[in-house]
PDB file of N, CA and C in Angstrom:
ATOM      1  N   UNK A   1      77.182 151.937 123.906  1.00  0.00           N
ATOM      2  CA  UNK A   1      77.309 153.113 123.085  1.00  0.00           C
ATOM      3  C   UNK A   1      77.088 152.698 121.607  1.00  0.00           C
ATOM      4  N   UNK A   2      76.087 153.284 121.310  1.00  0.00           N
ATOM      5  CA  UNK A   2      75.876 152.882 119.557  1.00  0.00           C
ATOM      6  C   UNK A   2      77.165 153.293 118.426  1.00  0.00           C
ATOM      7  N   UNK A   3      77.130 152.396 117.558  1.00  0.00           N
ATOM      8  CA  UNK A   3      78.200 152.870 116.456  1.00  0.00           C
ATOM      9  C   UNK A   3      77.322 153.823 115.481  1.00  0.00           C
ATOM     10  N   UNK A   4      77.675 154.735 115.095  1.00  0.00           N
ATOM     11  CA  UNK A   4      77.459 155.603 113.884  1.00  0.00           C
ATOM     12  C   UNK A   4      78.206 155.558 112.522  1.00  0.00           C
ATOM     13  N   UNK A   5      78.007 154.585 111.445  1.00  0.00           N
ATOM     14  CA  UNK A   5      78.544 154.536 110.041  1.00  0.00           C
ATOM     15  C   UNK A   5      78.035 154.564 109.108  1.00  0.00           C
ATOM     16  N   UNK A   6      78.531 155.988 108.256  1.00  0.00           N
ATOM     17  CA  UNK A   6      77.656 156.019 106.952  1.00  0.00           C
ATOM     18  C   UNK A   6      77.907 154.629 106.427  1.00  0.00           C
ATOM     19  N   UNK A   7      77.408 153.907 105.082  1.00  0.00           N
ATOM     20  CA  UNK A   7      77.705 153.155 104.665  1.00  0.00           C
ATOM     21  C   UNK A   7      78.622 153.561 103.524  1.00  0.00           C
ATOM     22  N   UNK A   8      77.567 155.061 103.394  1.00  0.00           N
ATOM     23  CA  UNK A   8      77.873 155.788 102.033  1.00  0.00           C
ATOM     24  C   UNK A   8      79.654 156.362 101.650  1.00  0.00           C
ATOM     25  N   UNK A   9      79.985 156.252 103.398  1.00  0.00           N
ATOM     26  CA  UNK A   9      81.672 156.340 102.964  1.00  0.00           C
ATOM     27  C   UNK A   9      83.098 155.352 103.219  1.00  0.00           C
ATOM     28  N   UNK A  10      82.156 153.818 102.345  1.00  0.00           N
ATOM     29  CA  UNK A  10      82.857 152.893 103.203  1.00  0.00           C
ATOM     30  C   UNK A  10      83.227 153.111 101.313  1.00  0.00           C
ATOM     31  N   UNK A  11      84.733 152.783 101.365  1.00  0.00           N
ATOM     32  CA  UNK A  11      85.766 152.461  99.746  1.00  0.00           C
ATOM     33  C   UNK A  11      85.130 152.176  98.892  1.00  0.00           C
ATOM     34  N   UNK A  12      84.506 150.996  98.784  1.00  0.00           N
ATOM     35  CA  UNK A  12      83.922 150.110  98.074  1.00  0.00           C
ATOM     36  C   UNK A  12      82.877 150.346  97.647  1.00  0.00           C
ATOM     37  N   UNK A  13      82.229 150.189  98.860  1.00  0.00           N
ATOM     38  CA  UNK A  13      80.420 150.455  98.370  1.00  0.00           C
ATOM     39  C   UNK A  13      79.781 151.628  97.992  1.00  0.00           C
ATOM     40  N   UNK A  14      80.662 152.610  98.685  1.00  0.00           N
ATOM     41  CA  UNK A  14      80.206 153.951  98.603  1.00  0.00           C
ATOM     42  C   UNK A  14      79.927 154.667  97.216  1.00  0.00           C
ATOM     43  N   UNK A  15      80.989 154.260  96.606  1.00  0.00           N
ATOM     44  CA  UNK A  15      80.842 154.544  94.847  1.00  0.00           C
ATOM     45  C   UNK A  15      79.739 153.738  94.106  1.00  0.00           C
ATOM     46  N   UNK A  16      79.076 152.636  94.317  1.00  0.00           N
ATOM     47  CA  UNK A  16      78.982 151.682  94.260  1.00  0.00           C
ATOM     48  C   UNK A  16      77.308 152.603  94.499  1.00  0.00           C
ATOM     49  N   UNK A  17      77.022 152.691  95.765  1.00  0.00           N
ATOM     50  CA  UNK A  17      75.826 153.545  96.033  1.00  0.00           C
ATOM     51  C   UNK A  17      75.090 154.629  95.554  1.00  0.00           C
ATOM     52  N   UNK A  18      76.258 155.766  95.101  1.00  0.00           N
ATOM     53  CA  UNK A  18      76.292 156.690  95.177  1.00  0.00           C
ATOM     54  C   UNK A  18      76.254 156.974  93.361  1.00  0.00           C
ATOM     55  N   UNK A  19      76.865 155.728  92.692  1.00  0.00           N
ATOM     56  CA  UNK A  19      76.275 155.173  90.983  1.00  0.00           C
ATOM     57  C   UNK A  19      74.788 155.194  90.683  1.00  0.00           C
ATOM     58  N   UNK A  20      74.482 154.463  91.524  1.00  0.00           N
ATOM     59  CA  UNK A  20      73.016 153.741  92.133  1.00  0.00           C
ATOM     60  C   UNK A  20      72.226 154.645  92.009  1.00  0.00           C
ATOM     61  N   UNK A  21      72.636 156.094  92.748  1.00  0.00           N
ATOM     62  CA  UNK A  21      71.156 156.657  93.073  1.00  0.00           C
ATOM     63  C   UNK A  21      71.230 157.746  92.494  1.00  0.00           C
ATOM     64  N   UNK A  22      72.931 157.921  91.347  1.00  0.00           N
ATOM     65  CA  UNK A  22      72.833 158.917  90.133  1.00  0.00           C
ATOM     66  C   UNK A  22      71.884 158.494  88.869  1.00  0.00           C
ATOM     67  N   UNK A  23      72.220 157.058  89.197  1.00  0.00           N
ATOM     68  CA  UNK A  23      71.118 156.291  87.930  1.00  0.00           C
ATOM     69  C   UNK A  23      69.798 156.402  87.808  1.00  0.00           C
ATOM     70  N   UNK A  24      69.745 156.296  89.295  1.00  0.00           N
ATOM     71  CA  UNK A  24      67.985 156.256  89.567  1.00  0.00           C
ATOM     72  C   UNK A  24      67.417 157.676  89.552  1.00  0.00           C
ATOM     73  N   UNK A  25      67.844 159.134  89.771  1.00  0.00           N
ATOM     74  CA  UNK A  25      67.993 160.006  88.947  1.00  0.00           C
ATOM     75  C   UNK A  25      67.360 160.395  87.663  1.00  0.00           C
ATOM     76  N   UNK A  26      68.388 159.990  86.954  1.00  0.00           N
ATOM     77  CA  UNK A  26      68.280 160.160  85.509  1.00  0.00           C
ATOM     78  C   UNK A  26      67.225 158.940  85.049  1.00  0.00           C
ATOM     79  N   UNK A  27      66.946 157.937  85.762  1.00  0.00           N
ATOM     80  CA  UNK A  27      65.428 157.351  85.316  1.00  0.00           C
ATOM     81  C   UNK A  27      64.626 158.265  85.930  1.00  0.00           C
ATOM     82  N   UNK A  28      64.644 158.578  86.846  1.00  0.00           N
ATOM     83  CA  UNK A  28      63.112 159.591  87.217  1.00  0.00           C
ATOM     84  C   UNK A  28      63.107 161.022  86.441  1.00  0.00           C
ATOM     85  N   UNK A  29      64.253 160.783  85.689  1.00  0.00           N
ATOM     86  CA  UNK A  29      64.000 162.622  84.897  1.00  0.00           C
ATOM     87  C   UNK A  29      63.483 162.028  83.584  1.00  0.00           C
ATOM     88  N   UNK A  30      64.271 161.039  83.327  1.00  0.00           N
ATOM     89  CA  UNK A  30      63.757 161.012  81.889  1.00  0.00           C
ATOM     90  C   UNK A  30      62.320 160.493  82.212  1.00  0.00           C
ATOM     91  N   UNK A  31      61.936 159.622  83.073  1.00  0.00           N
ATOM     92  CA  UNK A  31      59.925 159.473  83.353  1.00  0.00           C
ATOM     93  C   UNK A  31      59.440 160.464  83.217  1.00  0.00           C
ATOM     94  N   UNK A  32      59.680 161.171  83.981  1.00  0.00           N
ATOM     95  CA  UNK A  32      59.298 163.071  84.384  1.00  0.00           C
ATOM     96  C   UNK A  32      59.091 163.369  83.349  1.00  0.00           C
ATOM     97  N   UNK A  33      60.193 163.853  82.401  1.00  0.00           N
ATOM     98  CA  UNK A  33      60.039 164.170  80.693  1.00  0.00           C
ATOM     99  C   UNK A  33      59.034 163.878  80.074  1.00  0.00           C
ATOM    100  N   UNK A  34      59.182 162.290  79.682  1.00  0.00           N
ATOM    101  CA  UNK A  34      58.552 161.487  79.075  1.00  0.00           C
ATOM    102  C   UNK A  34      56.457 162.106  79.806  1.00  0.00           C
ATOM    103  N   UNK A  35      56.704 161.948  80.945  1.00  0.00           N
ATOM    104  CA  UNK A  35      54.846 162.384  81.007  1.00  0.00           C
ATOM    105  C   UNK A  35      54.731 163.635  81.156  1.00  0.00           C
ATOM    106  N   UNK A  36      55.703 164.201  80.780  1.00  0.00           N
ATOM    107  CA  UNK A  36      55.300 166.362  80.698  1.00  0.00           C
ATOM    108  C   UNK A  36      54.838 166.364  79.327  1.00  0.00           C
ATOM    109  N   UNK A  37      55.732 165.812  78.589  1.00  0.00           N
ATOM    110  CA  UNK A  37      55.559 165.809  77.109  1.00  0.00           C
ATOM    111  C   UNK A  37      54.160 165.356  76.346  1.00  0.00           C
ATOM    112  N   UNK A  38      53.696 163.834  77.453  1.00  0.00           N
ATOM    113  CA  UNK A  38      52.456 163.564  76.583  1.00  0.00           C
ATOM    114  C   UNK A  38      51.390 164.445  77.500  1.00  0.00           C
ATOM    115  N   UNK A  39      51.547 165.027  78.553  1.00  0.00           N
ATOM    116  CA  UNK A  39      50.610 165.801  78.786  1.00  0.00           C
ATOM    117  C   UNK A  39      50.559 166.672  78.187  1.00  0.00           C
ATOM    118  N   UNK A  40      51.238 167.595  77.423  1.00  0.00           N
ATOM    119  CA  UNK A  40      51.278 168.891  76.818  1.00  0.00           C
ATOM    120  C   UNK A  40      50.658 168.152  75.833  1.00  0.00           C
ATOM    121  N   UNK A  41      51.079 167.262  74.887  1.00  0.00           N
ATOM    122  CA  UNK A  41      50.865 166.463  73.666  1.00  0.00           C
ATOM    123  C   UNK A  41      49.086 166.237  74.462  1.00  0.00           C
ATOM    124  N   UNK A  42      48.884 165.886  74.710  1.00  0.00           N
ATOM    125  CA  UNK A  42      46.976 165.495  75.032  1.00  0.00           C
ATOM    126  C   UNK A  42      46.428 166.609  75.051  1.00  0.00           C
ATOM    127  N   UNK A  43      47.116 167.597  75.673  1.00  0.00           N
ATOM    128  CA  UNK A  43      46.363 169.081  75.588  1.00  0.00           C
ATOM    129  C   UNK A  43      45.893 170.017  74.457  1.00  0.00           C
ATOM    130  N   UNK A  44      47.358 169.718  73.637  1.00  0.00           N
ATOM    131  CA  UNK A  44      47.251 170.569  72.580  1.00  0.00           C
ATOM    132  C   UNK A  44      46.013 169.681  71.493  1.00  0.00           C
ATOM    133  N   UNK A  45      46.474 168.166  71.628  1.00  0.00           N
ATOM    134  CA  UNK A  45      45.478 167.252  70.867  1.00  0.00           C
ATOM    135  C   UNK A  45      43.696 167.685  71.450  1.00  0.00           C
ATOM    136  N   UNK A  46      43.591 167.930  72.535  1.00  0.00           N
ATOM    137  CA  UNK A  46      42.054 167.828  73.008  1.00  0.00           C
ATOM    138  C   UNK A  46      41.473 169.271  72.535  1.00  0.00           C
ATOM    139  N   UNK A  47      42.618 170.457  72.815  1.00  0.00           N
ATOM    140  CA  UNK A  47      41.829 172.147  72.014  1.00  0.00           C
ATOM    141  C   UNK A  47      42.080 171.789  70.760  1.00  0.00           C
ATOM    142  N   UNK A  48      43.125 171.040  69.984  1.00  0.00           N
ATOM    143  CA  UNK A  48      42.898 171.154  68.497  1.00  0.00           C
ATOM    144  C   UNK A  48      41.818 170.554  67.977  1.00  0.00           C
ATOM    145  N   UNK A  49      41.336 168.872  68.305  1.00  0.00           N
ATOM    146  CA  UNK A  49      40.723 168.187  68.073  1.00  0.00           C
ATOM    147  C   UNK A  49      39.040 167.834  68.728  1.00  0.00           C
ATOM    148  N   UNK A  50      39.377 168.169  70.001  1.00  0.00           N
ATOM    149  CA  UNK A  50      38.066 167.867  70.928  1.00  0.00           C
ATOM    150  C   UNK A  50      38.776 166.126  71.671  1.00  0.00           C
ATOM    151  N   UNK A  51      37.843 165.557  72.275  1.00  0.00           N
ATOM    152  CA  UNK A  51      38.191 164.460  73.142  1.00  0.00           C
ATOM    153  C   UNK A  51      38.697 163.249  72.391  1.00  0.00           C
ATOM    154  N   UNK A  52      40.072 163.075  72.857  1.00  0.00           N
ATOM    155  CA  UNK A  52      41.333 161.824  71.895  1.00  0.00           C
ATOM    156  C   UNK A  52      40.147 160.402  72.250  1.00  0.00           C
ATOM    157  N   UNK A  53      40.236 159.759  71.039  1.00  0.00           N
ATOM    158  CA  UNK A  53      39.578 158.110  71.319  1.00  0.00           C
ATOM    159  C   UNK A  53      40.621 157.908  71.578  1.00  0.00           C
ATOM    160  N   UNK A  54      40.454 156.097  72.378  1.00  0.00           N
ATOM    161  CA  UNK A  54      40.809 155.867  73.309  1.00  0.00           C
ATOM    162  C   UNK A  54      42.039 155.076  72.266  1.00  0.00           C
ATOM    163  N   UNK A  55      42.205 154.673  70.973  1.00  0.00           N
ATOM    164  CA  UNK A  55      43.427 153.960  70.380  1.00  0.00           C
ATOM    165  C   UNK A  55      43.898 155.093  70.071  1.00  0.00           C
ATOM    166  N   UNK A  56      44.016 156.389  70.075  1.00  0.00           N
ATOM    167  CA  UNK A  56      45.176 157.834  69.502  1.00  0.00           C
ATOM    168  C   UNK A  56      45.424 157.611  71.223  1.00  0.00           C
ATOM    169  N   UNK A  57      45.044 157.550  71.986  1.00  0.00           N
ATOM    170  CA  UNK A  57      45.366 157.492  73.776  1.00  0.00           C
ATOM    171  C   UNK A  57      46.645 156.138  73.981  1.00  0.00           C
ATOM    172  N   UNK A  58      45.871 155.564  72.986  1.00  0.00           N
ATOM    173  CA  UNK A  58      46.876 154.293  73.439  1.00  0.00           C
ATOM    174  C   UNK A  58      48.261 154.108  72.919  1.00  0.00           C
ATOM    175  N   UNK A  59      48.144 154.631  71.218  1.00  0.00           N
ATOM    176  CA  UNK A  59      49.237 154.792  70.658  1.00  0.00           C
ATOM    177  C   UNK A  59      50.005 156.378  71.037  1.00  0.00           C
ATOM    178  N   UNK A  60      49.906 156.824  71.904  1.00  0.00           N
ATOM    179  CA  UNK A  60      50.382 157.717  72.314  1.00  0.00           C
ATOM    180  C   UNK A  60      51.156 157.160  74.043  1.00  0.00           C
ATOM    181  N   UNK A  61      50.508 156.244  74.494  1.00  0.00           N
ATOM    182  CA  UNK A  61      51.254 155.771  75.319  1.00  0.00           C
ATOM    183  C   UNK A  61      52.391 155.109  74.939  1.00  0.00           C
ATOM    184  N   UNK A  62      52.185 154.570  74.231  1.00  0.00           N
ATOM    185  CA  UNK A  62      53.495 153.251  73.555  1.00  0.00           C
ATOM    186  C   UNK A  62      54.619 154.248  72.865  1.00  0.00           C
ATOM    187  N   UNK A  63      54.712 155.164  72.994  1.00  0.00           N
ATOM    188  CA  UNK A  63      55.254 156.246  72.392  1.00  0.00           C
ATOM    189  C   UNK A  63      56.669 156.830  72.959  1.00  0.00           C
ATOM    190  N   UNK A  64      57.694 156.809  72.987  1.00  0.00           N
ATOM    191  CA  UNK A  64      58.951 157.314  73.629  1.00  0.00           C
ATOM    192  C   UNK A  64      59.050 159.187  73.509  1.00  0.00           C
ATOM    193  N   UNK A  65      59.713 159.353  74.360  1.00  0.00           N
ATOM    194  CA  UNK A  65      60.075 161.188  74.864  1.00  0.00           C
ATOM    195  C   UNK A  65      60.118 161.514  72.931  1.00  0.00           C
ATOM    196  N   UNK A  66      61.237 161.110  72.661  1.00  0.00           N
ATOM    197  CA  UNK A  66      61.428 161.784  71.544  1.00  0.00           C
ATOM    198  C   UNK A  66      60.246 161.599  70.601  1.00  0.00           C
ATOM    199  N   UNK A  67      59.638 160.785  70.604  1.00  0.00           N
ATOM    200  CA  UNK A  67      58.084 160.650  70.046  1.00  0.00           C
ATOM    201  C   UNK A  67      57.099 161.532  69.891  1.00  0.00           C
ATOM    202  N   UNK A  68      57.204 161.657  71.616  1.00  0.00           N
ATOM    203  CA  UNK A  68      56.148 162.351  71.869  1.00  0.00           C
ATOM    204  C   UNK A  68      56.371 163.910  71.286  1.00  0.00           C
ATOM    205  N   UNK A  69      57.596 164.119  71.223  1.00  0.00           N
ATOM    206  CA  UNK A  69      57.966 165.893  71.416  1.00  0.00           C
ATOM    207  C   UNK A  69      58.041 165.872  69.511  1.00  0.00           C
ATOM    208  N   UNK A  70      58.138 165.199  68.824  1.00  0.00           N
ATOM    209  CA  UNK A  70      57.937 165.216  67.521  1.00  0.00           C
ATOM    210  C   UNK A  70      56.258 165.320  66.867  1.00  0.00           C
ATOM    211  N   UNK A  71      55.269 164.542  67.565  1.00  0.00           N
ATOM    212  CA  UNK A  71      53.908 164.401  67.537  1.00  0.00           C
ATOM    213  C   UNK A  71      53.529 166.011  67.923  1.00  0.00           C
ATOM    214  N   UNK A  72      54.199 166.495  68.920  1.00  0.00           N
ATOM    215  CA  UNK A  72      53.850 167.800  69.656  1.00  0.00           C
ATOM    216  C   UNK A  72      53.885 168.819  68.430  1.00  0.00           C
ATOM    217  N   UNK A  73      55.145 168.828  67.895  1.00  0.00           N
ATOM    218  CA  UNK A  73      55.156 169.599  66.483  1.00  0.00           C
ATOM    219  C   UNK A  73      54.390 169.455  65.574  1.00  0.00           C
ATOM    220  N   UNK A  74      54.083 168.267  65.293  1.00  0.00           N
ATOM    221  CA  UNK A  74      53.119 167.695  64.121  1.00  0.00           C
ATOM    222  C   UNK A  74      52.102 168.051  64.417  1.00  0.00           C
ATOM    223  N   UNK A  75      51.576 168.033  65.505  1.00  0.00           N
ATOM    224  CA  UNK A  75      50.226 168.738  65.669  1.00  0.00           C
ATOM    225  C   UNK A  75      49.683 170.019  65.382  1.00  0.00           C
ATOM    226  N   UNK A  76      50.364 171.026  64.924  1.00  0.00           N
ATOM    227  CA  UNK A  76      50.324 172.301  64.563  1.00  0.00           C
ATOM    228  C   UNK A  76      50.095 172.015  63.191  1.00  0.00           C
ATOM    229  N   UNK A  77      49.968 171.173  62.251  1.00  0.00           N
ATOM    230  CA  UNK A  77      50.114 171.182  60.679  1.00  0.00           C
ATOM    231  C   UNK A  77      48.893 170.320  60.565  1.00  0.00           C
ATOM    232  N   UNK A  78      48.551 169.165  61.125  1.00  0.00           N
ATOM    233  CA  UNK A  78      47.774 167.918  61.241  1.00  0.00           C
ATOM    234  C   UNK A  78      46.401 168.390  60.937  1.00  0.00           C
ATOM    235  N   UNK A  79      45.576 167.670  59.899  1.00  0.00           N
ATOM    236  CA  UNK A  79      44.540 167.994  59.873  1.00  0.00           C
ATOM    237  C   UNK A  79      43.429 167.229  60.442  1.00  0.00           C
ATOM    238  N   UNK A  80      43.885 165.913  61.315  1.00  0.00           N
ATOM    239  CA  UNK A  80      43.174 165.591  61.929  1.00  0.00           C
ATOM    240  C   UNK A  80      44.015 164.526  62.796  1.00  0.00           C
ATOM    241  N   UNK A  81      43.133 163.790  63.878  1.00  0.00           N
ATOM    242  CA  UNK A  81      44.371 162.938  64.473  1.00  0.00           C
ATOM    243  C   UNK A  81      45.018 161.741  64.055  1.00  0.00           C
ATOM    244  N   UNK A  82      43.859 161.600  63.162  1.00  0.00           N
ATOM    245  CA  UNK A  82      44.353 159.692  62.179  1.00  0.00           C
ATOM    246  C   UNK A  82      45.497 160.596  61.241  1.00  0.00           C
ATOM    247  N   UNK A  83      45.779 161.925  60.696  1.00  0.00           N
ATOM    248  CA  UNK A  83      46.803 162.365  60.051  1.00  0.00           C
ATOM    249  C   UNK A  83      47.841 162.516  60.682  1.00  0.00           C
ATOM    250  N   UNK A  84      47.976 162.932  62.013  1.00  0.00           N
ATOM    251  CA  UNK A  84      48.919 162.986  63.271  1.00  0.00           C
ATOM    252  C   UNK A  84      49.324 161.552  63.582  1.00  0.00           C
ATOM    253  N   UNK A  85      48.898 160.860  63.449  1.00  0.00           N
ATOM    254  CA  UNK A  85      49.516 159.437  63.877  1.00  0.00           C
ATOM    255  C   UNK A  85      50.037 158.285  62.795  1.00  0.00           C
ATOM    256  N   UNK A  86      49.869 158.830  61.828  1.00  0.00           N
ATOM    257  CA  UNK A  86      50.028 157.896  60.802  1.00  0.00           C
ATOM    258  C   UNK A  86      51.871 157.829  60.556  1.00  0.00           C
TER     259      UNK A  86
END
């Protein structure tokens, strides 16, 4: 007869697990974020500007959430993209 045990409700580990995969979570939201943002951010850059070279592409990767969503604003004022990135 097989045993059936969560692991997930053993004392110890269970909290222990269940930390684990609140964490891993909140890394996949903030990723999530982080590439909604530079997609909107490339979009608005490609109708304002026409097609991003490939170093405004790059320094836009190296770029954190809050980065990006600040650049997003700036782009409405920017008169070009070397002015947006500076």
């Amino acid at each position: 007869m097989p045993i059936d045990v969560d692991i997930r409700e053993h004392e110890v580990i269970g909290p222990l697990l269940k930390e684990a995969e609140q964490e891993g979570e909140r890394k996949g939201e903030r990723r999530g974020e982080r590439k909604g943002e530079l997609a909107v951010l490339r979009r608005l850059l490609q109708k304002r500007f026409g097609p991003i070279p490939s170093w405004a592409a790059e320094h836009l990767a190296s770029r954190s959430t809050g980065e990006l969503e600040e650049l997003s604003v700036r782009v409405l004022d920017a008169k070009s993209i070397e002015d947006l990135m500076k």
